[in-house]
PDB file of N, CA and C in Angstrom:
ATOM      1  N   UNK A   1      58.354  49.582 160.275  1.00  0.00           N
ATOM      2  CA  UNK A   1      57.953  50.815 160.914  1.00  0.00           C
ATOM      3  C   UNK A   1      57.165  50.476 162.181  1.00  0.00           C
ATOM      4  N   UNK A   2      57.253  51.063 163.367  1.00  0.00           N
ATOM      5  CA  UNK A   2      56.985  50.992 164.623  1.00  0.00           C
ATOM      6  C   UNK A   2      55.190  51.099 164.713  1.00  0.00           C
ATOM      7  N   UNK A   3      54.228  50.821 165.398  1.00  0.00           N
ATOM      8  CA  UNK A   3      53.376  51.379 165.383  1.00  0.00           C
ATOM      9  C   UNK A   3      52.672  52.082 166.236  1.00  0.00           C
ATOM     10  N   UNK A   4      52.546  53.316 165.602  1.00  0.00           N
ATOM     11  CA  UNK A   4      52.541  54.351 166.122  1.00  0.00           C
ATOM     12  C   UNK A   4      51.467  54.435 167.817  1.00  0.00           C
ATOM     13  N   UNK A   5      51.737  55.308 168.454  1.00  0.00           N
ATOM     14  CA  UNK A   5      50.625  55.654 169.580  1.00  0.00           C
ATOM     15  C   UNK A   5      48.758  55.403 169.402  1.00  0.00           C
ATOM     16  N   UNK A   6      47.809  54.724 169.775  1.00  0.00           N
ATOM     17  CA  UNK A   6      46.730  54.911 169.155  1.00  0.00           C
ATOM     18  C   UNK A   6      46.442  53.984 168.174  1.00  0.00           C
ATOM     19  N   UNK A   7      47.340  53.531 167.544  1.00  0.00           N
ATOM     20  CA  UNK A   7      47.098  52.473 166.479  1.00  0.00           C
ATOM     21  C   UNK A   7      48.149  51.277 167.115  1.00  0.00           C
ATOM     22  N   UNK A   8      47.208  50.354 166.452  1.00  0.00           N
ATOM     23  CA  UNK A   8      47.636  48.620 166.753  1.00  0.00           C
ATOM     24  C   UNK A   8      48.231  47.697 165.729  1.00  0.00           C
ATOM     25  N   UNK A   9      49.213  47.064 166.015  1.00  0.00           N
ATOM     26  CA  UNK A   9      49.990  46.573 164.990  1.00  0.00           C
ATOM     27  C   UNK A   9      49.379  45.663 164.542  1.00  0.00           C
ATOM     28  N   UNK A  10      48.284  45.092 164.534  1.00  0.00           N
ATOM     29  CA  UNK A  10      47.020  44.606 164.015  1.00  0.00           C
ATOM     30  C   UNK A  10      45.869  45.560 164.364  1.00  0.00           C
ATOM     31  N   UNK A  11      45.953  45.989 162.376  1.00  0.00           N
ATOM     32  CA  UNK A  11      45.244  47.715 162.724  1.00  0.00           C
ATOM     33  C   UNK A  11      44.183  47.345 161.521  1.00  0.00           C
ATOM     34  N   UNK A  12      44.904  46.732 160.304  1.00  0.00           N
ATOM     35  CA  UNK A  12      44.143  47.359 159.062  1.00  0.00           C
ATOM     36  C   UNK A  12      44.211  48.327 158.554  1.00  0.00           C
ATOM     37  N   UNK A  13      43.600  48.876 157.854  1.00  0.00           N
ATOM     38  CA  UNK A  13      43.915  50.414 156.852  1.00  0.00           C
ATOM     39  C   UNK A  13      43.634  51.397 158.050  1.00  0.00           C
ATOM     40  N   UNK A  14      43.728  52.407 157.940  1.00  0.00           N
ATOM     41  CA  UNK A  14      43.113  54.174 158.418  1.00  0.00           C
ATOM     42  C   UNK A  14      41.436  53.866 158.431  1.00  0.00           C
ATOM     43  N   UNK A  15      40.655  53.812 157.428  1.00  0.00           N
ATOM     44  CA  UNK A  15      39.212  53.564 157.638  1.00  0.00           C
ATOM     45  C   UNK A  15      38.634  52.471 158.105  1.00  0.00           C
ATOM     46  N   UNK A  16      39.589  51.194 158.466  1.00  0.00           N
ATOM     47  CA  UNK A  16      38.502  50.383 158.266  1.00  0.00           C
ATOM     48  C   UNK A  16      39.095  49.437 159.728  1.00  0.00           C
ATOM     49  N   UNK A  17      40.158  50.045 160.130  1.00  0.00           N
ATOM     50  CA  UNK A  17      40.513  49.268 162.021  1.00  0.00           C
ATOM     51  C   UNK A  17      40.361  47.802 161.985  1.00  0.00           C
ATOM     52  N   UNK A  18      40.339  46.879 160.744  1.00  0.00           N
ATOM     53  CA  UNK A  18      40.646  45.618 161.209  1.00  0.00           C
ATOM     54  C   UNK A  18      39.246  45.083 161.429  1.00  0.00           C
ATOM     55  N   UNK A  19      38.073  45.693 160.526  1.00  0.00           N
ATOM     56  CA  UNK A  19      36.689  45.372 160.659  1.00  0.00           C
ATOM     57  C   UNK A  19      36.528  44.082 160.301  1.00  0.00           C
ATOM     58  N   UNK A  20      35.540  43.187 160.745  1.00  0.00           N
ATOM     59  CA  UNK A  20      35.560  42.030 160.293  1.00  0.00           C
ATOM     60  C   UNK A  20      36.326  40.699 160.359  1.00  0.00           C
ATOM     61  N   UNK A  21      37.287  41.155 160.952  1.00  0.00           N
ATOM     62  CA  UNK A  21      38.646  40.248 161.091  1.00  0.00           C
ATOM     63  C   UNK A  21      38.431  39.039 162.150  1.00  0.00           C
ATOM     64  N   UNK A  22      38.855  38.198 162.347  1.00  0.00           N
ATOM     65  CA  UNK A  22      39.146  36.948 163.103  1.00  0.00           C
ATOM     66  C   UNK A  22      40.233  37.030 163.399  1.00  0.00           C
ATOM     67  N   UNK A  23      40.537  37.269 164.721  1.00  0.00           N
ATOM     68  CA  UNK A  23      42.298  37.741 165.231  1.00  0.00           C
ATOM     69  C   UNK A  23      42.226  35.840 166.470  1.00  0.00           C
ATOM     70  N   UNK A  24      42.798  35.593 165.550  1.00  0.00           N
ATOM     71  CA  UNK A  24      43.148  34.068 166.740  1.00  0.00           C
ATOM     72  C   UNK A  24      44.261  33.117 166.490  1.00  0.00           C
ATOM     73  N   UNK A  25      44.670  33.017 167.901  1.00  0.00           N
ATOM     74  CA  UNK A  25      45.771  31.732 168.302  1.00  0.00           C
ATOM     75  C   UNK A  25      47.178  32.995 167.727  1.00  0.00           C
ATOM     76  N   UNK A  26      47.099  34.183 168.226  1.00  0.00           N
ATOM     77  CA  UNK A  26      48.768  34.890 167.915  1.00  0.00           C
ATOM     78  C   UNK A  26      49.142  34.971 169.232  1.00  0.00           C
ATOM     79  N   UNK A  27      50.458  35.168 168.783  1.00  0.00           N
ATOM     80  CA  UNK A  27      51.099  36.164 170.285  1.00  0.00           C
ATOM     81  C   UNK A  27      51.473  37.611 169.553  1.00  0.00           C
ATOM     82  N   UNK A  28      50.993  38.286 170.359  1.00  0.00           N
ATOM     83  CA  UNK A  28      50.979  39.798 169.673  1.00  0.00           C
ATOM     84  C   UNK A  28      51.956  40.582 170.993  1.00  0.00           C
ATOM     85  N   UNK A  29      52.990  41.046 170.720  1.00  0.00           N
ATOM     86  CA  UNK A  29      53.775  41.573 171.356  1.00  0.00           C
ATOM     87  C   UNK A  29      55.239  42.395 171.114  1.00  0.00           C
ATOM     88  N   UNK A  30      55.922  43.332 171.580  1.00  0.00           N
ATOM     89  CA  UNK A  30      56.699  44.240 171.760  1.00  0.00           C
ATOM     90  C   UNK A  30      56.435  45.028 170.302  1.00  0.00           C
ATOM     91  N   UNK A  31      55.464  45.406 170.252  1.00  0.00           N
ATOM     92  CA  UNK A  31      54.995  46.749 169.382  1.00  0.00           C
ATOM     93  C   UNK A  31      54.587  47.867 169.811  1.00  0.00           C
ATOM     94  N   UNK A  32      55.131  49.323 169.185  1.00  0.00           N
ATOM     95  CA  UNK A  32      55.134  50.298 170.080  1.00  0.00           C
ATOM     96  C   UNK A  32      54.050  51.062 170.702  1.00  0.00           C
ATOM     97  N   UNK A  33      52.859  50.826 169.872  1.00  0.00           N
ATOM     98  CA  UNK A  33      51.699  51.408 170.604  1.00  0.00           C
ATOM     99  C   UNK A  33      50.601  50.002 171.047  1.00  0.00           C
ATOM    100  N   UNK A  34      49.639  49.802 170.055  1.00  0.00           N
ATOM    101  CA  UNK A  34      48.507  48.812 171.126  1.00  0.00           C
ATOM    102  C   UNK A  34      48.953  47.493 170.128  1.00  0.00           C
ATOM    103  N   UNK A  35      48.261  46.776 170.223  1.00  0.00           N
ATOM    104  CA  UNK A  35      48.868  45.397 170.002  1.00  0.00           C
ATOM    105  C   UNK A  35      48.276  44.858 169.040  1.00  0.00           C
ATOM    106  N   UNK A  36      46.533  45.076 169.111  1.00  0.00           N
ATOM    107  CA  UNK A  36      45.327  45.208 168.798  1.00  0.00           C
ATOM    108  C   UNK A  36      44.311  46.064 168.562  1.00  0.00           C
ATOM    109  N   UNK A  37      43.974  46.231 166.982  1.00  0.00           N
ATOM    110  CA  UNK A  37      43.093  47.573 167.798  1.00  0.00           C
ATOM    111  C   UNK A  37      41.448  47.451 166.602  1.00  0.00           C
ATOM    112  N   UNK A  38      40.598  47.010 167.092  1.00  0.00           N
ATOM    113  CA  UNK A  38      39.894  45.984 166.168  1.00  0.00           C
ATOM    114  C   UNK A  38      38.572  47.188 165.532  1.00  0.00           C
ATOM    115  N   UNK A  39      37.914  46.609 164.805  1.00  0.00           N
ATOM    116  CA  UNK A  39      36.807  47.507 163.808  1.00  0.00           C
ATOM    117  C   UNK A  39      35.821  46.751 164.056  1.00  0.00           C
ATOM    118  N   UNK A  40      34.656  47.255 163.585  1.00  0.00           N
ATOM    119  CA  UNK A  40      33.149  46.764 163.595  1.00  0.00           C
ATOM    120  C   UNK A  40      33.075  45.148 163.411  1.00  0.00           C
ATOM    121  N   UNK A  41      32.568  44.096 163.925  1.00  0.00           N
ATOM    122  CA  UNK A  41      32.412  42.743 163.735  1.00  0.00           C
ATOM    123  C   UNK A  41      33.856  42.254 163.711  1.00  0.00           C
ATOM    124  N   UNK A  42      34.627  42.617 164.774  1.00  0.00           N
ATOM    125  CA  UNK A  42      35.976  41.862 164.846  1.00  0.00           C
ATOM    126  C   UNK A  42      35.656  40.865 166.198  1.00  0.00           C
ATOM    127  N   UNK A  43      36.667  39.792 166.153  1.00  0.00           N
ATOM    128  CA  UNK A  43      36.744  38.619 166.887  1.00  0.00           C
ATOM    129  C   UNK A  43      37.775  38.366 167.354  1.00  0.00           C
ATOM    130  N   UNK A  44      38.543  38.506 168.375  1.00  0.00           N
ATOM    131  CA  UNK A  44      39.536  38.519 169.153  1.00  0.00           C
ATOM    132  C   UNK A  44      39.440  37.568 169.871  1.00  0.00           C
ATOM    133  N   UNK A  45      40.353  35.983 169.857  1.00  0.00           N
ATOM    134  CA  UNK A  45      40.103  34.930 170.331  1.00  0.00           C
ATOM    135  C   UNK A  45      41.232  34.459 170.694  1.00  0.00           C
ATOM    136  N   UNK A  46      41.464  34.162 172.042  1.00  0.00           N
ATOM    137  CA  UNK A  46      42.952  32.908 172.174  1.00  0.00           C
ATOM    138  C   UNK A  46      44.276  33.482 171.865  1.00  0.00           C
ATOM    139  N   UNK A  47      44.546  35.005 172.146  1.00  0.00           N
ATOM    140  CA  UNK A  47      45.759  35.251 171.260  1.00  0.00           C
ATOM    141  C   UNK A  47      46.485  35.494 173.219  1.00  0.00           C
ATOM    142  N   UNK A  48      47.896  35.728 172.901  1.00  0.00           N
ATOM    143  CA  UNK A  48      48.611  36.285 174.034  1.00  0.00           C
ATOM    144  C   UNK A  48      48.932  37.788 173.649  1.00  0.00           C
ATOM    145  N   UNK A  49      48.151  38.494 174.756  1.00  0.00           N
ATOM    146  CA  UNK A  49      49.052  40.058 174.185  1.00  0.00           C
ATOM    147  C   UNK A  49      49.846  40.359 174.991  1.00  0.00           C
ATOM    148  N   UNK A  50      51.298  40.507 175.288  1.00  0.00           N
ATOM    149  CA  UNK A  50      51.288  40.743 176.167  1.00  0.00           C
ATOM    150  C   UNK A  50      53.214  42.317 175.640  1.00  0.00           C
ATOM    151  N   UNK A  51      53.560  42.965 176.494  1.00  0.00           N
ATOM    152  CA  UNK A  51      54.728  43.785 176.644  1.00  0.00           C
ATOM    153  C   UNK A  51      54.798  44.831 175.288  1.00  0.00           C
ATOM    154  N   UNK A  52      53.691  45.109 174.492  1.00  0.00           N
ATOM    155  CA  UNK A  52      53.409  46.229 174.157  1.00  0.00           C
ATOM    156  C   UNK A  52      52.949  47.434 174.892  1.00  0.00           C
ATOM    157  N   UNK A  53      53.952  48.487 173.940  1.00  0.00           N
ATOM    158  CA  UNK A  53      54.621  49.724 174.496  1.00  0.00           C
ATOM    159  C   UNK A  53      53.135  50.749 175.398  1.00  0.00           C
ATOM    160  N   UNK A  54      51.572  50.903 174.618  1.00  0.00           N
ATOM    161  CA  UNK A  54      50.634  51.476 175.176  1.00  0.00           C
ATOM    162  C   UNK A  54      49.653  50.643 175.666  1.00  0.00           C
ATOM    163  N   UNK A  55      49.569  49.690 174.818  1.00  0.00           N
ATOM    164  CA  UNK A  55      47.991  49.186 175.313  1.00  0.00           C
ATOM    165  C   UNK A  55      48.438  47.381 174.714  1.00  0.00           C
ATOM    166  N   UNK A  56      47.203  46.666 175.328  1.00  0.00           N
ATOM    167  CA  UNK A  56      46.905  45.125 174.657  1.00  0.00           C
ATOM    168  C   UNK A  56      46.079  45.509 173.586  1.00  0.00           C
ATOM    169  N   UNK A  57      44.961  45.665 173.695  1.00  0.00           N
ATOM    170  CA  UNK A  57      44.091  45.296 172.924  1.00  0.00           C
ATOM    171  C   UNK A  57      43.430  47.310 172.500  1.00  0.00           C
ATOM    172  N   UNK A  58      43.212  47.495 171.473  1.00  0.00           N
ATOM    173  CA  UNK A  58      42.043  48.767 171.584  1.00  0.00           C
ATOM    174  C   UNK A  58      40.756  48.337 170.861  1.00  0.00           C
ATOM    175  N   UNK A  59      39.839  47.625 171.464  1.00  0.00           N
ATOM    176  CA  UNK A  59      38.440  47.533 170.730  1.00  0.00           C
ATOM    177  C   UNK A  59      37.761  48.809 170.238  1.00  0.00           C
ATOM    178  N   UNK A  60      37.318  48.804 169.297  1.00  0.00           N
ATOM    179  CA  UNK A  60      36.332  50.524 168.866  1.00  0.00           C
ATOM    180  C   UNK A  60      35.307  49.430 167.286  1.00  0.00           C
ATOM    181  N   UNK A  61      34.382  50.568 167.459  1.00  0.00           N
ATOM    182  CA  UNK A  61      33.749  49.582 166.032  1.00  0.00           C
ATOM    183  C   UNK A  61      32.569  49.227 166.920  1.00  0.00           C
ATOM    184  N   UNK A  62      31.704  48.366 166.606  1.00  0.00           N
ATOM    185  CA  UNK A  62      30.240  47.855 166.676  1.00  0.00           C
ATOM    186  C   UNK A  62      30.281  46.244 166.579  1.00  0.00           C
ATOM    187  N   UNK A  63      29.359  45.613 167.703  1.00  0.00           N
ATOM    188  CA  UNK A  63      29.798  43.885 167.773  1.00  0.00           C
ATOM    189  C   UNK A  63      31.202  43.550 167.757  1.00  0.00           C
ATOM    190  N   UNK A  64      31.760  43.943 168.496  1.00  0.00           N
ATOM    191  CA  UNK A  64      33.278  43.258 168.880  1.00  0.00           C
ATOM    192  C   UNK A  64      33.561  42.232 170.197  1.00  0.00           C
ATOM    193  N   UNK A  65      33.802  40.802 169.678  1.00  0.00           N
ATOM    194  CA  UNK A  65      33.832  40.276 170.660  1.00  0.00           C
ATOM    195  C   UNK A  65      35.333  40.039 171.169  1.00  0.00           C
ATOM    196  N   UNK A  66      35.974  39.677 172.197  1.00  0.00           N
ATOM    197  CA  UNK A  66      37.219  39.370 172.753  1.00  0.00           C
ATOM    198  C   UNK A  66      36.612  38.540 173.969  1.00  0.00           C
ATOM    199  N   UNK A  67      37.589  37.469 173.577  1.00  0.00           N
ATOM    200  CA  UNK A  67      37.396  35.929 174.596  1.00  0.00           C
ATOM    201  C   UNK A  67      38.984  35.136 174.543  1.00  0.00           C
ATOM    202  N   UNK A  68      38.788  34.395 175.547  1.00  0.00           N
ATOM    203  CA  UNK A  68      39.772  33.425 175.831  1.00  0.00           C
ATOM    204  C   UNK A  68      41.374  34.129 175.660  1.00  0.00           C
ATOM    205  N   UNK A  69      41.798  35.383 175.899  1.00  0.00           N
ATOM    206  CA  UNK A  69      42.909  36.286 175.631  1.00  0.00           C
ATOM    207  C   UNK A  69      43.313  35.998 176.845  1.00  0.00           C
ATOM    208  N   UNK A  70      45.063  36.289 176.977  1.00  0.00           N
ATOM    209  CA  UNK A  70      46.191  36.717 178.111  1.00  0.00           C
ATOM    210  C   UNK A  70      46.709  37.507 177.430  1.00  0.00           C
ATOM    211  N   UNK A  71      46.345  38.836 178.259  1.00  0.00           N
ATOM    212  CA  UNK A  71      46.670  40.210 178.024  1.00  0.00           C
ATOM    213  C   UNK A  71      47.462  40.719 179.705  1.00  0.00           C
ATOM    214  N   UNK A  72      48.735  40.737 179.151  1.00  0.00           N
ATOM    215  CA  UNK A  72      49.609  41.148 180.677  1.00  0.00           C
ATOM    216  C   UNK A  72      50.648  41.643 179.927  1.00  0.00           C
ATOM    217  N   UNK A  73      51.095  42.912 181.194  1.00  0.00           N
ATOM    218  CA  UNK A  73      52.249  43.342 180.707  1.00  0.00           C
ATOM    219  C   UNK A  73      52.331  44.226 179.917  1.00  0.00           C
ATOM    220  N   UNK A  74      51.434  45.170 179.533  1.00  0.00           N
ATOM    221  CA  UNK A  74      51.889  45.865 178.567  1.00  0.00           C
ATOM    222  C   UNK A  74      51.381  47.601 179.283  1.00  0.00           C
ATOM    223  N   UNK A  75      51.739  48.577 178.335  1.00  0.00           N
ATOM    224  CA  UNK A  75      52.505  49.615 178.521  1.00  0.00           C
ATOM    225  C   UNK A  75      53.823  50.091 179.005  1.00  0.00           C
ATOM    226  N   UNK A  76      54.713  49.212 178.097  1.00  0.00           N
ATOM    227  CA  UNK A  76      56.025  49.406 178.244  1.00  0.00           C
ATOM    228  C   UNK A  76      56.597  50.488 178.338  1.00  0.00           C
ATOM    229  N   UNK A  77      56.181  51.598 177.517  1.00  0.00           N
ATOM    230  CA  UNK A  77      56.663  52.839 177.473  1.00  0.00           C
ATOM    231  C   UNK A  77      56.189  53.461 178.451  1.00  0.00           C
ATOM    232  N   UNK A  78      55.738  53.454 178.999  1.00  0.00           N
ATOM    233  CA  UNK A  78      55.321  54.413 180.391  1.00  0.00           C
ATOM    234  C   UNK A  78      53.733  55.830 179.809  1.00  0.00           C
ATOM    235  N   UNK A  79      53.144  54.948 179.000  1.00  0.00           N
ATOM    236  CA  UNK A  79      52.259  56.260 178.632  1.00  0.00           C
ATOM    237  C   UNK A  79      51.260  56.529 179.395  1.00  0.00           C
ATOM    238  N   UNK A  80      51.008  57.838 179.919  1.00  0.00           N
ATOM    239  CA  UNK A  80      50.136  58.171 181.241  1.00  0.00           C
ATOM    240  C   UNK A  80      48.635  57.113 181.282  1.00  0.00           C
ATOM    241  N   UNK A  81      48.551  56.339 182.054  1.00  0.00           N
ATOM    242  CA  UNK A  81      47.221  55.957 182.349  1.00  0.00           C
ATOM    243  C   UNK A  81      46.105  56.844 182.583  1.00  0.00           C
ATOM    244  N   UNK A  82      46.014  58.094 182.726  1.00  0.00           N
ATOM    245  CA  UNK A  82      44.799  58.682 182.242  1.00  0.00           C
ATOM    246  C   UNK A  82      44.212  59.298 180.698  1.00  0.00           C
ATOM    247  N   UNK A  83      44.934  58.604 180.027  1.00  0.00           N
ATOM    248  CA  UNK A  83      45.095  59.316 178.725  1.00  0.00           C
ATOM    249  C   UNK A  83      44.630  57.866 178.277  1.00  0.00           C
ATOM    250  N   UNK A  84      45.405  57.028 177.964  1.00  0.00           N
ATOM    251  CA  UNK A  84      45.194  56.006 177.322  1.00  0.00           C
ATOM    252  C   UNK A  84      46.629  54.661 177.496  1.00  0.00           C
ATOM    253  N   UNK A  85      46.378  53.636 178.274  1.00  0.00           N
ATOM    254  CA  UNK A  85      47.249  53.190 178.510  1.00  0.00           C
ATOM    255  C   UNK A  85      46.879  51.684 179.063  1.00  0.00           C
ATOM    256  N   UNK A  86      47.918  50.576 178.774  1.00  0.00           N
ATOM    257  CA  UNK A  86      47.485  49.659 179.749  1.00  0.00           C
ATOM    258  C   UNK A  86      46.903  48.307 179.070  1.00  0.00           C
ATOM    259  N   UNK A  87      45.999  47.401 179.958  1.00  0.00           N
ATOM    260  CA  UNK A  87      45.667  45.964 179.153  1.00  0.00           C
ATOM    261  C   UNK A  87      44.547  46.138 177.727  1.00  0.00           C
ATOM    262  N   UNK A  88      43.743  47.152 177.914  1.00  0.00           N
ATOM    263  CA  UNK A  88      42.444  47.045 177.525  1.00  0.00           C
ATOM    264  C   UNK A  88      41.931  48.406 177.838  1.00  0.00           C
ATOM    265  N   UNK A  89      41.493  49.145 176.603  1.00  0.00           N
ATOM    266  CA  UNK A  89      41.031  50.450 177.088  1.00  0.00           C
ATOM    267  C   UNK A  89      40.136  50.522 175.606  1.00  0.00           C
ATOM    268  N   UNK A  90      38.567  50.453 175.866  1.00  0.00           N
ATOM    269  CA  UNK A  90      37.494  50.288 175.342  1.00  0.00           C
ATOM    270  C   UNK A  90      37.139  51.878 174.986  1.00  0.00           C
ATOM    271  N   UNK A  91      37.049  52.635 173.368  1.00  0.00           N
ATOM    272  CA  UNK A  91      36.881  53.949 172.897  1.00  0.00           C
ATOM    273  C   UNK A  91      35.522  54.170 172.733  1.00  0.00           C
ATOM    274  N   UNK A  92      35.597  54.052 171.190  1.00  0.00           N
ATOM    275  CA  UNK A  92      34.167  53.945 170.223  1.00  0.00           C
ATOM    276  C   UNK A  92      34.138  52.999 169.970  1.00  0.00           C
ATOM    277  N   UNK A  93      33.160  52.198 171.392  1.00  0.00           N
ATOM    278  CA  UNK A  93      32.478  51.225 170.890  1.00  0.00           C
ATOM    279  C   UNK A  93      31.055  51.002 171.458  1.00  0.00           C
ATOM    280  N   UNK A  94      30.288  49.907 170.712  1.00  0.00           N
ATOM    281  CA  UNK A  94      28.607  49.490 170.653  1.00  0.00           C
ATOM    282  C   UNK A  94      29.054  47.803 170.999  1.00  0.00           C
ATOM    283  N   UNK A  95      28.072  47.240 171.814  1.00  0.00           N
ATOM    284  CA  UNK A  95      27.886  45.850 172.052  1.00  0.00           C
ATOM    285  C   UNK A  95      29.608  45.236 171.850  1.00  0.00           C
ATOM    286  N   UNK A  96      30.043  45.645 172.991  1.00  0.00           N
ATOM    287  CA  UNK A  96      31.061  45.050 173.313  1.00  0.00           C
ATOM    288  C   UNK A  96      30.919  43.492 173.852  1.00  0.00           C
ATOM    289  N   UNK A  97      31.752  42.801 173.551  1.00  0.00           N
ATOM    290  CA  UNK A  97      31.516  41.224 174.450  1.00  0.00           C
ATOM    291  C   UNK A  97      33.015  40.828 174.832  1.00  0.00           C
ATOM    292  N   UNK A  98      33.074  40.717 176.418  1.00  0.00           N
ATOM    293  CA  UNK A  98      34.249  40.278 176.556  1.00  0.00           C
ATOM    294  C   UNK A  98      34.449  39.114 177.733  1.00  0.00           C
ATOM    295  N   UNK A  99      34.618  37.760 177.207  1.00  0.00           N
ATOM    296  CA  UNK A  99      34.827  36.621 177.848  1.00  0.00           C
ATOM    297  C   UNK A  99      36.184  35.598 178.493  1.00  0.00           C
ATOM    298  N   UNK A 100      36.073  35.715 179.679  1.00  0.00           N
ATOM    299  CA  UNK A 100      37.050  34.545 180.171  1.00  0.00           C
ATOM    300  C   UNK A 100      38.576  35.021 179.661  1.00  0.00           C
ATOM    301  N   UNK A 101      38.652  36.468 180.069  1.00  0.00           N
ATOM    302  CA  UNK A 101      39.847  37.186 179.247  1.00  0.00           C
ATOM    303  C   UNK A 101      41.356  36.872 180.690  1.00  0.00           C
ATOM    304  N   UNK A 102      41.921  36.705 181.142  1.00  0.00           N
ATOM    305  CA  UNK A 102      42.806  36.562 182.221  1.00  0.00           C
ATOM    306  C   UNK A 102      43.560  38.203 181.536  1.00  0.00           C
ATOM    307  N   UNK A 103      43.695  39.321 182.334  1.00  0.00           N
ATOM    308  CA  UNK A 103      44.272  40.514 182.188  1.00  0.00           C
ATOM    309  C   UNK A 103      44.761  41.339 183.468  1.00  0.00           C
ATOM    310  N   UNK A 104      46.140  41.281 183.343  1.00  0.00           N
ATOM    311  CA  UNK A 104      47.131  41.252 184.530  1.00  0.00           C
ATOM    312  C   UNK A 104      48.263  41.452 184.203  1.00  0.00           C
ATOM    313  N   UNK A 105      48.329  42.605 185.375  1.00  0.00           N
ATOM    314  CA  UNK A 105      50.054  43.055 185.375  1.00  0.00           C
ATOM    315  C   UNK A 105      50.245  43.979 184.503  1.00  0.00           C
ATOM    316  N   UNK A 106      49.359  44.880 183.863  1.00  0.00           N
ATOM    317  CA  UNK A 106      49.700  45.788 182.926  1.00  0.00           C
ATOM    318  C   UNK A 106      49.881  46.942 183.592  1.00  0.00           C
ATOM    319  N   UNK A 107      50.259  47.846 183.256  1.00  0.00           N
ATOM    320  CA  UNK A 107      50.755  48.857 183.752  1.00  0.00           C
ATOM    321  C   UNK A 107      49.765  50.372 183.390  1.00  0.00           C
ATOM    322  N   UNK A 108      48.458  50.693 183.888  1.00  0.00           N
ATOM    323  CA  UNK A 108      47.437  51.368 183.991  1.00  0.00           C
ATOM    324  C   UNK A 108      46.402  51.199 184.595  1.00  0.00           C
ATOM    325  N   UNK A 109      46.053  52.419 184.710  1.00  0.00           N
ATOM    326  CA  UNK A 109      44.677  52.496 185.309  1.00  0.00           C
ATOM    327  C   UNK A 109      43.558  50.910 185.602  1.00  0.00           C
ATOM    328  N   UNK A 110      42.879  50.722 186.777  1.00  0.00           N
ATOM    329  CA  UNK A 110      42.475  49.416 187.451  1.00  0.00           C
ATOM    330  C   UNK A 110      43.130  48.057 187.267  1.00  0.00           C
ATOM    331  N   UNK A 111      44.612  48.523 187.361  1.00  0.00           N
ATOM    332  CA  UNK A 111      45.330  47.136 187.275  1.00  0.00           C
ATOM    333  C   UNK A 111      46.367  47.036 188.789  1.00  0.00           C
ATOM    334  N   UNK A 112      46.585  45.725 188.718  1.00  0.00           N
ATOM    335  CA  UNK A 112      47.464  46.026 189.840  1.00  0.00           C
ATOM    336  C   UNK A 112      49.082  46.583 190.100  1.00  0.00           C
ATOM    337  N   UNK A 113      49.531  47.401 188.905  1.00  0.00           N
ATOM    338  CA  UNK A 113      50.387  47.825 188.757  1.00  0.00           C
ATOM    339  C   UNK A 113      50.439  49.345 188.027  1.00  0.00           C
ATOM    340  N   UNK A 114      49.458  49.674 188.658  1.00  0.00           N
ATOM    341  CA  UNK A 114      48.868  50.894 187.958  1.00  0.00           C
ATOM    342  C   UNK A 114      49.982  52.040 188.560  1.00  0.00           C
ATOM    343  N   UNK A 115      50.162  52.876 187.966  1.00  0.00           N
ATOM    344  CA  UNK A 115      50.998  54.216 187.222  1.00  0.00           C
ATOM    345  C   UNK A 115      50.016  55.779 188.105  1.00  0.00           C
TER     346      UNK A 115
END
């Protein structure tokens, strides 16, 4: 099953967004909505996101870090960049940390291929 708009094919349940998780060394790609979409104390390290359909990554949750990522290329489907779209688009979140991320070529809002 595809995943859906809003949710990330590394999601976790409905309540709990992948809380806690250690997301490292994947290639996360051609899934239909975000790629990633992490929960409270998640760790996003070293993965490639790249030619998913809305988004790379969706951080939400509390202490979420994301480092060492290549996030390019994604919003395949064409979903409006003022809505929600593109490499990286930060919701509900607290103490975000985001390091040495290379994010390019996606297709939304402050990218260079923006929609």
């Amino acid at each position: 099953m595809p995943s859906p708009a809003q949710r990330g094919a590394v999601f976790g349940d409905d309540d709990a967004r992948a809380s806690g998780w250690t997301i490292e060394d994947n290639e996360v790609r051609l899934n239909s909505g975000a790629g990633i979409a992490t929960g409270d104390g998640s760790v996003v390290r070293r993965n490639n996101v790249h030619h998913n359909g809305q988004l790379g990554i969706s951080p939400n949750g509390t202490g979420v870090l994301i480092e060492d990522n290549e996030i390019h290329e994604n919003n395949t489907h064409g979903f409006d960049a003022q809505w929600e779209a593109g490499g990286v688009k930060a919701g509900a979140i607290a103490k975000l940390t985001m390091w040495r991320n290379n994010v390019h070529d996606n297709y939304g809002s402050g990218d260079r291929k923006s929609t």
